[in-house]
N, C-alpha and C. Protein backbone atom coordinates (compact mmCIF):
# COMPACT_ATOMS: atom_id res chain seq x y z
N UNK A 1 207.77 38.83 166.20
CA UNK A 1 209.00 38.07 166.01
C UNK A 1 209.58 38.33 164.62
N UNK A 2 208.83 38.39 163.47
CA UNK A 2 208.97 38.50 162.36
C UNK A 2 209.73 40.07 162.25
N UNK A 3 209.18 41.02 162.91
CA UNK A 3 209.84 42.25 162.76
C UNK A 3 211.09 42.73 163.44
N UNK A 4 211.52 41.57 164.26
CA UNK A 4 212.64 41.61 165.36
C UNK A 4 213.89 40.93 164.22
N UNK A 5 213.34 39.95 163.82
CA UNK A 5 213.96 39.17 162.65
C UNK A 5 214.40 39.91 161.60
N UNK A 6 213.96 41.25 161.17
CA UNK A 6 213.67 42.09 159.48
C UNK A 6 215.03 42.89 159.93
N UNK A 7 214.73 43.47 161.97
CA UNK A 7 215.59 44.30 162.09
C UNK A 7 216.64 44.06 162.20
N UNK A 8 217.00 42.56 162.39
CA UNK A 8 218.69 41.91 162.72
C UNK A 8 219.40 41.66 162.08
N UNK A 9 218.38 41.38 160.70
CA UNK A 9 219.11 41.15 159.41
C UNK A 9 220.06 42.16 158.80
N UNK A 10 220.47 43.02 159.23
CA UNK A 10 221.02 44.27 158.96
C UNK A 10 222.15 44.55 160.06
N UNK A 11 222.03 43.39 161.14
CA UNK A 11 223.54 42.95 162.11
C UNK A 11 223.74 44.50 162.56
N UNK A 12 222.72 44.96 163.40
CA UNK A 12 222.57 46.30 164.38
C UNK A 12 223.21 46.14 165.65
N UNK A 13 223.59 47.03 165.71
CA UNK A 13 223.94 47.18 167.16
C UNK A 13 223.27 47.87 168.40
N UNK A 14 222.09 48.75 167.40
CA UNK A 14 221.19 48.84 168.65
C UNK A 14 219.69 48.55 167.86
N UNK A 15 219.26 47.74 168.76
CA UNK A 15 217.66 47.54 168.65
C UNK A 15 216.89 48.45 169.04
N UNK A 16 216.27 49.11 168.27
CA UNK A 16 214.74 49.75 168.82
C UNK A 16 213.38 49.23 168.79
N UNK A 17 212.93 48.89 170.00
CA UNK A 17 211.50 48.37 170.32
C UNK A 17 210.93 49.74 170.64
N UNK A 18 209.60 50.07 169.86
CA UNK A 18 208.66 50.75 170.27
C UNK A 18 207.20 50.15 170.34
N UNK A 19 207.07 50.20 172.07
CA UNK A 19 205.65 49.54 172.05
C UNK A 19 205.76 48.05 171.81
N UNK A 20 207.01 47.34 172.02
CA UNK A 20 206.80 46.20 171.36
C UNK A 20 205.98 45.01 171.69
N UNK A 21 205.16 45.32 172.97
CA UNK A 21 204.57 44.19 173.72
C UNK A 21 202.99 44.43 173.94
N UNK A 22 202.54 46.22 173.18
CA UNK A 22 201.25 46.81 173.30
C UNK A 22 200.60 45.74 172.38
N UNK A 23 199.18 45.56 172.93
CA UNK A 23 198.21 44.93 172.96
C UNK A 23 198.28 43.38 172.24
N UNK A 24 199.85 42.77 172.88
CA UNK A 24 199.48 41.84 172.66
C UNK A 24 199.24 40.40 173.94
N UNK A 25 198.91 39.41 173.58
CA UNK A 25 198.65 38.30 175.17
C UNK A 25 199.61 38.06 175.82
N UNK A 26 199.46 37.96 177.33
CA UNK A 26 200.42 37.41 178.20
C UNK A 26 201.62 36.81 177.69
N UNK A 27 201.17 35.76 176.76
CA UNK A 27 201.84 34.62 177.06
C UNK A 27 202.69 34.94 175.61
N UNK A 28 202.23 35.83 174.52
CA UNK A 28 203.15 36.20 173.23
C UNK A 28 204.19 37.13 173.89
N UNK A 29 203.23 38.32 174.90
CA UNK A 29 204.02 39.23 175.77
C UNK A 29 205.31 38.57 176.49
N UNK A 30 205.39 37.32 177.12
CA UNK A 30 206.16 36.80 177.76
C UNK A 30 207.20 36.12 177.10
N UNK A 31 207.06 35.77 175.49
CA UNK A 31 208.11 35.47 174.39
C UNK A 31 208.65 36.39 173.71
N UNK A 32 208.26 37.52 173.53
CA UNK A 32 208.78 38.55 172.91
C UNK A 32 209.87 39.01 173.97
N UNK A 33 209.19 39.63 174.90
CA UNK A 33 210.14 39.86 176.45
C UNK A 33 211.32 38.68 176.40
N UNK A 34 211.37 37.56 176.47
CA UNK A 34 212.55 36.63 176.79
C UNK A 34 213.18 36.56 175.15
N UNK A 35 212.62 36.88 174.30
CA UNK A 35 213.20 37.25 172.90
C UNK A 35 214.02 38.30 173.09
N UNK A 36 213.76 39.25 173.17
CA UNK A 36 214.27 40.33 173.61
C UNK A 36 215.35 40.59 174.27
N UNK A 37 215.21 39.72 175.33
CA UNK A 37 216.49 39.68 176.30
C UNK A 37 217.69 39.06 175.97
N UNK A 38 217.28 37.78 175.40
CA UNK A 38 217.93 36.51 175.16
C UNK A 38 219.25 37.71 173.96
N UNK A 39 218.58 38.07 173.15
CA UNK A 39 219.06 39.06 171.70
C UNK A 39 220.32 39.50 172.46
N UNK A 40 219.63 40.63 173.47
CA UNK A 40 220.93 41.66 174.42
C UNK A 40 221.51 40.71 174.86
N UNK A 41 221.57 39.53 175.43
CA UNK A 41 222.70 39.33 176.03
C UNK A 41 223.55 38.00 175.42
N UNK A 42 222.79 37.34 174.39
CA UNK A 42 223.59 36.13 173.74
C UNK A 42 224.68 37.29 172.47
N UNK A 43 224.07 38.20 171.99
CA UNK A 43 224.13 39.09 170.61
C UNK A 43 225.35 40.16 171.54
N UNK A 44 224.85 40.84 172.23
CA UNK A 44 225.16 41.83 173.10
C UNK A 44 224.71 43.19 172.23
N UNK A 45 223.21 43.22 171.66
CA UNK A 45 222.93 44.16 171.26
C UNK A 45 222.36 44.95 172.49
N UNK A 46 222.27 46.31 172.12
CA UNK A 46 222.22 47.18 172.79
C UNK A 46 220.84 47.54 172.63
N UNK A 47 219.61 47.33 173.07
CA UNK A 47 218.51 47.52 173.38
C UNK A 47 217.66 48.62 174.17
N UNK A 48 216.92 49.68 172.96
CA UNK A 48 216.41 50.80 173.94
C UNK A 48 214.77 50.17 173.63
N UNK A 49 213.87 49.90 174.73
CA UNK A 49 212.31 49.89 174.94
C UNK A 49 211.72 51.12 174.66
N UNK A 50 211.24 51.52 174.28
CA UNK A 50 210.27 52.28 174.23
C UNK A 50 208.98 51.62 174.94
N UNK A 51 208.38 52.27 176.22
CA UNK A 51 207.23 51.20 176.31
C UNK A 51 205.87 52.48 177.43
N UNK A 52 205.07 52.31 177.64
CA UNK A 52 204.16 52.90 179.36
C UNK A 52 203.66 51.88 180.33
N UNK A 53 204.42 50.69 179.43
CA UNK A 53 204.21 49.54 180.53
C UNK A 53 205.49 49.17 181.40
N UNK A 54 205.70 49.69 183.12
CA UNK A 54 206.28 49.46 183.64
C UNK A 54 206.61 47.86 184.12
N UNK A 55 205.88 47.08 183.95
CA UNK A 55 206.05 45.98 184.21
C UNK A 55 206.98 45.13 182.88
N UNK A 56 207.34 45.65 181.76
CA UNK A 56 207.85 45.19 180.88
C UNK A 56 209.29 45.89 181.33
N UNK A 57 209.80 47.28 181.96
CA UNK A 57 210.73 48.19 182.14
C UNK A 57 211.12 47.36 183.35
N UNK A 58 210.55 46.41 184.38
CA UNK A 58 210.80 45.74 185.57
C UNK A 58 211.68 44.59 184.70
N UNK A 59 211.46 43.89 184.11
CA UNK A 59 211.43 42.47 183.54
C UNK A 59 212.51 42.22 182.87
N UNK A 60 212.97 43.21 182.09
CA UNK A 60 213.94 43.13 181.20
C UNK A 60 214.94 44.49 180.95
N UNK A 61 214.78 45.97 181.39
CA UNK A 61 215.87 46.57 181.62
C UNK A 61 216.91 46.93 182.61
N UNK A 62 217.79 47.06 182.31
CA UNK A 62 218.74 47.16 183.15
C UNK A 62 219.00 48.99 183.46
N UNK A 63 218.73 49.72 182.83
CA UNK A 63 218.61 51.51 183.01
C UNK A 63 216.55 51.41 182.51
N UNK A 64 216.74 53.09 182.92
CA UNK A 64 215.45 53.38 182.53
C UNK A 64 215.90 54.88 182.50
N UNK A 65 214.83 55.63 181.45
CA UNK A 65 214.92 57.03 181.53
C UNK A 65 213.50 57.14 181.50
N UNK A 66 212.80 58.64 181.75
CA UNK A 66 211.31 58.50 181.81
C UNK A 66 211.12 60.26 181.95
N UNK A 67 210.42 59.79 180.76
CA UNK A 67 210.11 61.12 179.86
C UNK A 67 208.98 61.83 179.98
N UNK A 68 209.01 63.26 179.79
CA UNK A 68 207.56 63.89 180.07
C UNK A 68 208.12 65.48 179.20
N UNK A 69 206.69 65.48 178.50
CA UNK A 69 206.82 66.64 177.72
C UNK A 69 207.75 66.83 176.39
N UNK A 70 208.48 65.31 176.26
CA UNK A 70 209.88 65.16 175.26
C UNK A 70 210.98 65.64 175.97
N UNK A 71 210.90 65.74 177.24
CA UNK A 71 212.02 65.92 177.90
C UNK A 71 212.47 64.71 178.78
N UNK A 72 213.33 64.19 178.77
CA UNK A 72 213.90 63.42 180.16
C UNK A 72 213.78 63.97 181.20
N UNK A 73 213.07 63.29 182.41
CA UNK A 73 213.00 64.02 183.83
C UNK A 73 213.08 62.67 184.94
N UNK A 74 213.70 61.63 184.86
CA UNK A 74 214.67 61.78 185.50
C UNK A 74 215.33 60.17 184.92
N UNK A 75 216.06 59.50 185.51
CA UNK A 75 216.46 58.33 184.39
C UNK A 75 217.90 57.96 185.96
N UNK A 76 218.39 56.44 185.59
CA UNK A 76 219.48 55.81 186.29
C UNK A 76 219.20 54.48 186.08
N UNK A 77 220.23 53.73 187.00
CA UNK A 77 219.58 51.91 186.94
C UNK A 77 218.03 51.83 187.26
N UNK A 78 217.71 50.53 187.05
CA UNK A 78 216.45 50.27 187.32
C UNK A 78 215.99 50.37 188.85
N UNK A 79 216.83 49.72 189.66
CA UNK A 79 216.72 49.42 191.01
C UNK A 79 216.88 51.05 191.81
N UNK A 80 217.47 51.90 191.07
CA UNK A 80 217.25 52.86 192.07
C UNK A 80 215.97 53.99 191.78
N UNK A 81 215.79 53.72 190.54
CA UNK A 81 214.56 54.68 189.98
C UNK A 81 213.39 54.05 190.44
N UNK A 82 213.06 52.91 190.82
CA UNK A 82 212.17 51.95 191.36
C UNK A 82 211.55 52.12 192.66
N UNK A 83 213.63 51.86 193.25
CA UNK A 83 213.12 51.92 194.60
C UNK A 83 213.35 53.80 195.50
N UNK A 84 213.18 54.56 194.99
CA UNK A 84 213.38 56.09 195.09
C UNK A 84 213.30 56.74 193.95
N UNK A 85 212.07 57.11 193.55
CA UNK A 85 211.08 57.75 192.36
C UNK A 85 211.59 59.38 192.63
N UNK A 86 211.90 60.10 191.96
CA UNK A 86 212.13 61.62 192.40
C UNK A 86 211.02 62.37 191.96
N UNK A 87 210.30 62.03 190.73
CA UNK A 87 209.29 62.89 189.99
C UNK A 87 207.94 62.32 190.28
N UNK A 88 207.31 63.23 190.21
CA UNK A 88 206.13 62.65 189.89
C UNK A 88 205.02 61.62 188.73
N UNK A 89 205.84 62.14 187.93
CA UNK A 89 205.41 61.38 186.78
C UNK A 89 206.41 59.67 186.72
N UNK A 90 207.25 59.37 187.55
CA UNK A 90 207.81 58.53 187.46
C UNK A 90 207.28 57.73 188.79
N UNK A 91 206.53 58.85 189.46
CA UNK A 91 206.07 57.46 191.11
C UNK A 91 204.45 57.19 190.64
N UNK A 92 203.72 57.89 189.51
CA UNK A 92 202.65 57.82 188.90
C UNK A 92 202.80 56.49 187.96
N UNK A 93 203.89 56.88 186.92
CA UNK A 93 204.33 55.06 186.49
C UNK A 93 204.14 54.04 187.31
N UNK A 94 205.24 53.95 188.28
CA UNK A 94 205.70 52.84 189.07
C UNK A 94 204.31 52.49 189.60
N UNK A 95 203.35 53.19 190.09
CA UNK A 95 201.83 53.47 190.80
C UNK A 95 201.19 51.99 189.91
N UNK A 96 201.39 51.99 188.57
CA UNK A 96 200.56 50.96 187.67
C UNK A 96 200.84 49.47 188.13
N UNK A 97 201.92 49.57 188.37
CA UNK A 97 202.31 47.53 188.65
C UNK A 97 202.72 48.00 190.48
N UNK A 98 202.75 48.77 190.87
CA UNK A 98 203.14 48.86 192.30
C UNK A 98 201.86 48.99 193.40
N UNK A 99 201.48 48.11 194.01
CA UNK A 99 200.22 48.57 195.20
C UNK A 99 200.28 49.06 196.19
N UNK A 100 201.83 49.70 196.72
CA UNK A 100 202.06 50.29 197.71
C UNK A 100 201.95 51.89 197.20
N UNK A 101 202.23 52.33 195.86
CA UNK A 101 201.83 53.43 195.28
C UNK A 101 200.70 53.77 195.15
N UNK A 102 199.64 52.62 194.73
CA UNK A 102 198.37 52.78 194.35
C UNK A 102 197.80 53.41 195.98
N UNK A 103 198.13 52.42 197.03
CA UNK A 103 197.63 52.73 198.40
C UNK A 103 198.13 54.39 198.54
N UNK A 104 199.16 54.82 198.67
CA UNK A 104 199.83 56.05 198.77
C UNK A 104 198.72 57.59 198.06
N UNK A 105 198.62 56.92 196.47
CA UNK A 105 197.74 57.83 196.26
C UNK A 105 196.71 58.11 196.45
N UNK A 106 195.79 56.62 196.78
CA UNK A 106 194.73 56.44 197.86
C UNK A 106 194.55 56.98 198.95
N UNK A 107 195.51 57.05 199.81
CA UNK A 107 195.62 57.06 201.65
C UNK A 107 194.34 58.06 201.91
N UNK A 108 194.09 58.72 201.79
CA UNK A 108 192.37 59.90 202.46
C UNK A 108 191.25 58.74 202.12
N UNK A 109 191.61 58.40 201.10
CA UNK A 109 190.07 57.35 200.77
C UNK A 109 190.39 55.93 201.99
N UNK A 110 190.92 55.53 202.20
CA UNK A 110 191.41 54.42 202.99
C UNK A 110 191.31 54.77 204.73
N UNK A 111 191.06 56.17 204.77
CA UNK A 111 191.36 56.44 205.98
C UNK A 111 189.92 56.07 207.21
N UNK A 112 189.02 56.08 206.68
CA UNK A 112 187.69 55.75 207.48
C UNK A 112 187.85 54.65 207.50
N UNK A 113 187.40 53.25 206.79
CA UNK A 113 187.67 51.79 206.59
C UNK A 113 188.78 51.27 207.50
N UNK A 114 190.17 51.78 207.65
CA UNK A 114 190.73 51.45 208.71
C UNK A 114 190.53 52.17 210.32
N UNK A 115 189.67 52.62 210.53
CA UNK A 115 189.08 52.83 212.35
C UNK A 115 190.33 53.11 212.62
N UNK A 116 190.77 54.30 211.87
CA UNK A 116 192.61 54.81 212.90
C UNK A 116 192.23 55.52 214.07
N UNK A 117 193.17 55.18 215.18
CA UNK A 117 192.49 56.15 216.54
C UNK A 117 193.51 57.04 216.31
N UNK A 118 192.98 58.63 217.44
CA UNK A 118 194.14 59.11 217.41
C UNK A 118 195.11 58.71 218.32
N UNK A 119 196.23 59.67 217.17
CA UNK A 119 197.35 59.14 217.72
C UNK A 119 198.17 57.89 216.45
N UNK A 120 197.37 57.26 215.68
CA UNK A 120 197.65 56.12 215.28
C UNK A 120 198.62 56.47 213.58
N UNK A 121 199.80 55.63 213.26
CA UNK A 121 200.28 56.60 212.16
C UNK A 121 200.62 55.59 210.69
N UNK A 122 200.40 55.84 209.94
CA UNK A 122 200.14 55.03 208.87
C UNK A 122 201.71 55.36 208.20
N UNK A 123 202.69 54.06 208.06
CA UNK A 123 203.72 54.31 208.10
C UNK A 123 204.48 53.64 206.68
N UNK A 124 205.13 54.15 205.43
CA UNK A 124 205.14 53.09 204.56
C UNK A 124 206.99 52.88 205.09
N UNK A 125 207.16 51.76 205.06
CA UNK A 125 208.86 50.90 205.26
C UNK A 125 209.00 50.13 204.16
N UNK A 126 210.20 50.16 203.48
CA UNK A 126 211.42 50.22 201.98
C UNK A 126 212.22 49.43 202.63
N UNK A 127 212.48 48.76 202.08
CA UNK A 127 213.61 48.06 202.30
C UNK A 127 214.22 47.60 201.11
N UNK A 128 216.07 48.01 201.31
CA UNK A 128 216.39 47.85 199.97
C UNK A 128 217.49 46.42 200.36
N UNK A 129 217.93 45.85 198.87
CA UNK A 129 218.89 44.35 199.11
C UNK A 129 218.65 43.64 200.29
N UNK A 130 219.82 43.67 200.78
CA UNK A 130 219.56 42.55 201.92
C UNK A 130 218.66 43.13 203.29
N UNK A 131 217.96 44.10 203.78
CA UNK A 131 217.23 44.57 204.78
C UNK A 131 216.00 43.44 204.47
N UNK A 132 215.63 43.20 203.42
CA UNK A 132 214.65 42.73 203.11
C UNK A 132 214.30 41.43 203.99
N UNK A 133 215.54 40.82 204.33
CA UNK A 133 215.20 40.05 205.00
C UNK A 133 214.67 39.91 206.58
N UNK A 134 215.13 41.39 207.01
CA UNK A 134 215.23 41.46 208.57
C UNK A 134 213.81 41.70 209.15
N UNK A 135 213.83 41.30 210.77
CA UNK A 135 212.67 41.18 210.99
C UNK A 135 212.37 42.45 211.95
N UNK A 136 212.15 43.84 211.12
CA UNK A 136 211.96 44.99 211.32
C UNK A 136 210.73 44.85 212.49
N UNK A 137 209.89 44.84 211.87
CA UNK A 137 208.45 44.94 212.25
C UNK A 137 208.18 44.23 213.79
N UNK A 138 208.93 43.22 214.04
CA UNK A 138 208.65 42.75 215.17
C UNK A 138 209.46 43.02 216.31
N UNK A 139 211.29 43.39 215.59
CA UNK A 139 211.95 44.12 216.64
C UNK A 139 211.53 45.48 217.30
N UNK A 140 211.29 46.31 216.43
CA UNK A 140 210.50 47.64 216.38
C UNK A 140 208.74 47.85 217.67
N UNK A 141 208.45 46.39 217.32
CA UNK A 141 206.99 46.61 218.23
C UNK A 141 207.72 45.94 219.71
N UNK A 142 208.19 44.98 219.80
CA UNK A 142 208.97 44.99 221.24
C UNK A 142 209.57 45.68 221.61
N UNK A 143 210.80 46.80 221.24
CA UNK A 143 211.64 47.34 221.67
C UNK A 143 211.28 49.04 221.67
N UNK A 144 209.76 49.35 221.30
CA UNK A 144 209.46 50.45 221.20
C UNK A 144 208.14 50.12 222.10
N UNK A 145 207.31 49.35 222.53
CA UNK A 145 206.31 49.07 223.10
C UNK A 145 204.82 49.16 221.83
N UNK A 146 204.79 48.93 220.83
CA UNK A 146 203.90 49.61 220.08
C UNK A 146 203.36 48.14 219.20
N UNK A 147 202.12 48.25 218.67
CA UNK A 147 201.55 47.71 217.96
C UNK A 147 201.44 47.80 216.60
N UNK A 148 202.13 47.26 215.41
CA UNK A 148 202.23 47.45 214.57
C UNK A 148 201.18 46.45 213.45
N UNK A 149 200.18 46.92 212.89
CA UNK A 149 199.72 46.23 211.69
C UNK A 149 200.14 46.37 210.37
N UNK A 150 200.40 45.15 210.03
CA UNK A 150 200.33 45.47 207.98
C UNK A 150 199.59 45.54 207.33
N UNK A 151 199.11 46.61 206.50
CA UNK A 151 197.80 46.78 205.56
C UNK A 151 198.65 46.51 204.04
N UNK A 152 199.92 46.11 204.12
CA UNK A 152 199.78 45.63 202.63
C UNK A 152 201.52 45.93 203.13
N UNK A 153 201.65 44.49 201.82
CA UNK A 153 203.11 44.28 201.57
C UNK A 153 203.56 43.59 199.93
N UNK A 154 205.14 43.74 199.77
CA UNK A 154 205.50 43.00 198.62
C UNK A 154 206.90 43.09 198.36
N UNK A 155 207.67 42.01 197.70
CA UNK A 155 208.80 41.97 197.37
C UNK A 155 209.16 41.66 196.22
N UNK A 156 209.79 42.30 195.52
CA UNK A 156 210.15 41.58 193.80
C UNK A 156 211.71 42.13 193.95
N UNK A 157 212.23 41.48 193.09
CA UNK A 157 213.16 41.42 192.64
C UNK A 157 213.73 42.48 191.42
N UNK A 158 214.85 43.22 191.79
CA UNK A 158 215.04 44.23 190.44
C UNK A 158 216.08 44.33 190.10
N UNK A 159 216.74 44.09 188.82
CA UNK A 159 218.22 43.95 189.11
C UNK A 159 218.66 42.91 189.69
N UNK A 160 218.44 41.58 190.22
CA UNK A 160 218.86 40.86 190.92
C UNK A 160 218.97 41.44 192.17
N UNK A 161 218.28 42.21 192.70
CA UNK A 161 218.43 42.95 194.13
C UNK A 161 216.93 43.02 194.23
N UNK A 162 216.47 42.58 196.18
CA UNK A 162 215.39 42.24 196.57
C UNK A 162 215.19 44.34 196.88
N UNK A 163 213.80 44.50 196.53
CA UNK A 163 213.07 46.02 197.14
C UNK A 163 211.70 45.34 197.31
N UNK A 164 211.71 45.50 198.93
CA UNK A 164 210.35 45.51 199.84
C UNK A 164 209.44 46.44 200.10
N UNK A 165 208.62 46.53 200.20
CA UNK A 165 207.71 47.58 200.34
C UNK A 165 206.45 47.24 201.70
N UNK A 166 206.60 47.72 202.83
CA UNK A 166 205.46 47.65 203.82
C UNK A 166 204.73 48.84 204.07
N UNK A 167 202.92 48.43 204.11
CA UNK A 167 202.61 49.72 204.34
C UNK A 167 201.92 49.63 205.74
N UNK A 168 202.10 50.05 206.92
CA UNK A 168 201.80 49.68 207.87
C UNK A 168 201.25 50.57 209.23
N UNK A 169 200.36 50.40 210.05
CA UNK A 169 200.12 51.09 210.73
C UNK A 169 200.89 50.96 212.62
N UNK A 170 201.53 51.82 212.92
CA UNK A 170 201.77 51.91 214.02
C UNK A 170 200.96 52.55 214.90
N UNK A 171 200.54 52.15 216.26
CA UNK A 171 199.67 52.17 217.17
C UNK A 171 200.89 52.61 218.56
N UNK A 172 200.48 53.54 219.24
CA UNK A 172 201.25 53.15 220.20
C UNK A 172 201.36 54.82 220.56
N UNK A 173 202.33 55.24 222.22
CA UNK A 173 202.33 56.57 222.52
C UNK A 173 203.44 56.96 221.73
N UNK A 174 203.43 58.12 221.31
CA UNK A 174 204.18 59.30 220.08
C UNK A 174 205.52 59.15 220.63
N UNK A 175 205.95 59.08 221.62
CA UNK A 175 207.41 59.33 221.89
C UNK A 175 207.89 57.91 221.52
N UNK A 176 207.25 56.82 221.89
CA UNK A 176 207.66 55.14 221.10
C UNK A 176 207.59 55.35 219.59
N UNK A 177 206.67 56.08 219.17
CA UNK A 177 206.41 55.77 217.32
C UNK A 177 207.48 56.53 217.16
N UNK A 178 208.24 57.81 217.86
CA UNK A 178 209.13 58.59 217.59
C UNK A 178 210.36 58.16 217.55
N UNK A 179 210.49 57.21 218.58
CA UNK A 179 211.75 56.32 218.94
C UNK A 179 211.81 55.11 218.29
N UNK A 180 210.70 54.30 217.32
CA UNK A 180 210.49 53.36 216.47
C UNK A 180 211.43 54.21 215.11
N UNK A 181 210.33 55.14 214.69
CA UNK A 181 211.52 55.68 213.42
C UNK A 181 212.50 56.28 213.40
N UNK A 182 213.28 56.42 214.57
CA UNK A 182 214.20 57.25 214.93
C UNK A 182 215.82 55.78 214.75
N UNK A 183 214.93 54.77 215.08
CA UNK A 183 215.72 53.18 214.95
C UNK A 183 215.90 52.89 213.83
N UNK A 184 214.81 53.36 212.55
CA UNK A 184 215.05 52.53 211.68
C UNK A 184 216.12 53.45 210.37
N UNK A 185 216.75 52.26 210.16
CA UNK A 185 218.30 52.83 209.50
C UNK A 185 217.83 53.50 207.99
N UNK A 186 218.59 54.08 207.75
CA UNK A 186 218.46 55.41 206.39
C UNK A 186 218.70 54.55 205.26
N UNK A 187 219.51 53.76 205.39
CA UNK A 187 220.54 53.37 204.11
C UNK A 187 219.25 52.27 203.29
N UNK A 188 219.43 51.13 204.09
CA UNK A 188 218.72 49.42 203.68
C UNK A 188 217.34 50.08 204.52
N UNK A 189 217.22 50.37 205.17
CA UNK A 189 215.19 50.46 204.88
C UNK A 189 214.86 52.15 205.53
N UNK A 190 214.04 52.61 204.85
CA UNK A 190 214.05 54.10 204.97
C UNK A 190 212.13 53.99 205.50
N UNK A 191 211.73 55.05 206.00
CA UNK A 191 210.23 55.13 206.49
C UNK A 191 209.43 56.06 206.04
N UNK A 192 208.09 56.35 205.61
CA UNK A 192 207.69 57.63 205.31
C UNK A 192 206.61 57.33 205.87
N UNK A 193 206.38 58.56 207.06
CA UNK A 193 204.66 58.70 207.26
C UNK A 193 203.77 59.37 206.16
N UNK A 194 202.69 58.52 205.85
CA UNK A 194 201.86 58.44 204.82
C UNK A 194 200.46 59.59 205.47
N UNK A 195 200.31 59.47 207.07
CA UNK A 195 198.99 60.08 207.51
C UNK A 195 199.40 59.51 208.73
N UNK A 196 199.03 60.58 209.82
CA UNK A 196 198.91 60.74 211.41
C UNK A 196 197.93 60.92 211.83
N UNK A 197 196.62 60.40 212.81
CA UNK A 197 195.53 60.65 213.54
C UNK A 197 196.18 62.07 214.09
C-alpha cells in the first residue's frame, strides 16, 4: 500500500504493478487487488499488471497480453483470451486457476478410472454469455438418444460476461454423438472432443 501511495504522489497516469500480489496472504492479496481497481476507476489511471498469477489477470483486468520469450504472443479483452486461448503458453496459464484445462492436459491419465466403453467420447462444451444458461446437456441426450455424464464443470464470470466450461462424456451410437455435435451452435457454445473409445 505504502508503495502504491510513493507512486501516486507524482499524479501518474499510468501505474505499474510488477508482481504486486507475489507472496503475499489472501486476504492482503484481496486489498491490494480492490486497491488497485478502486485507483483505475475512481482516478481513471491507466493500470498495466505485470503478474503469472492468472487469477489476479481474472479479477481485475479488463485486456491481457501474454508474453513468451519477451515477445507478445498473443493478447485482446479478457473474456476472449480466456474463453479461446490460441497459444499454448496462454492455455498452459489459464490451466493454473482453470480445472477444465488441468483435466484436458490430463485426459490419457484419466482415461482408465473412467471405464470408457467403446464407442464412448469425452466431450469438453464452452459456453459463452448468455448460452450459459441453456439446458444443453439434457436437450442434446433426448433429442439425440444418448447418455450424457459430467465429469466436471464451472462458471465464473469475466468481464461481466458468464464463460462455462463442461467436461463431459457422451455415451451413445456414433451417428447420435454425430448428430448431438452437429446441433450444437458455433457462436454461444462451441464442443471439442478431448478422446474417443
Amino acid at each position: 500500500r505504502v508503495a502504491i501511495a510513493r507512486a501516486l504522489a507524482s499524479d501518474p497516469e499510468v501505474l505499474l504493478c510488477d508482481e504486486a500480489t507475489s507472496a503475499l496472504d489472501p486476504q492482503t492479496t484481496q486489498d491490494i487487488l480492490s486497491l488497485i481497481k478502486k485507483l483505475n476507476r475512481e482516478l481513471g489511471i491507466t493500470t498495466i499488471v505485470i503478474t503469472h498469477e492468472m487469477a489476479v489477470v481474472k479479477q481485475i483486468c479488463d485486456k491481457v497480453a501474454v508474453m513468451e520469450d519477451g515477445r507478445v504472443v498473443e493478447e485482446g479483452d479478457i473474456y476472449t483470451v480466456f474463453s479461446d486461448p490460441k497459444m499454448p503458453i496462454t492455455r498452459r496459464f489459464i490451466g493454473t486457476t482453470d480445472g477444465v484445462e488441468r483435466m484436458k492436459n490430463n485426459i490419457q491419465d484419466m482415461i482408465a478410472p473412467l471405464n470408457l466403453k467403446k464407442g464412448d467420447h469425452v466431450i469438453q462444451l464452452s459456453f459463452h454469455g448468455d448460452s450459459s444458461g441453456q439446458a444443453l446437456v439434457s436437450t442434446l441426450s433426448r433429442a439425440c438418444n444418448l447418455d450424457i455424464s459430467i465429469l466436471y464443470g464451472n462458471i465464473e464470470m469475466l468481464d461481466g460476461k458468464a464463460l462455462g466450461k463442461l467436461v463431459t462424456v457422451f455415451e451413445g451410437e456414433k451417428a447420435n454423438i454425430e448428430k448431438a455435435l452437429s446441433m450444437i451452435d458455433g457462436e454461444s457454445v462451441r464442443a471439442e472432443v478431448l478422446y474417443h473409445e
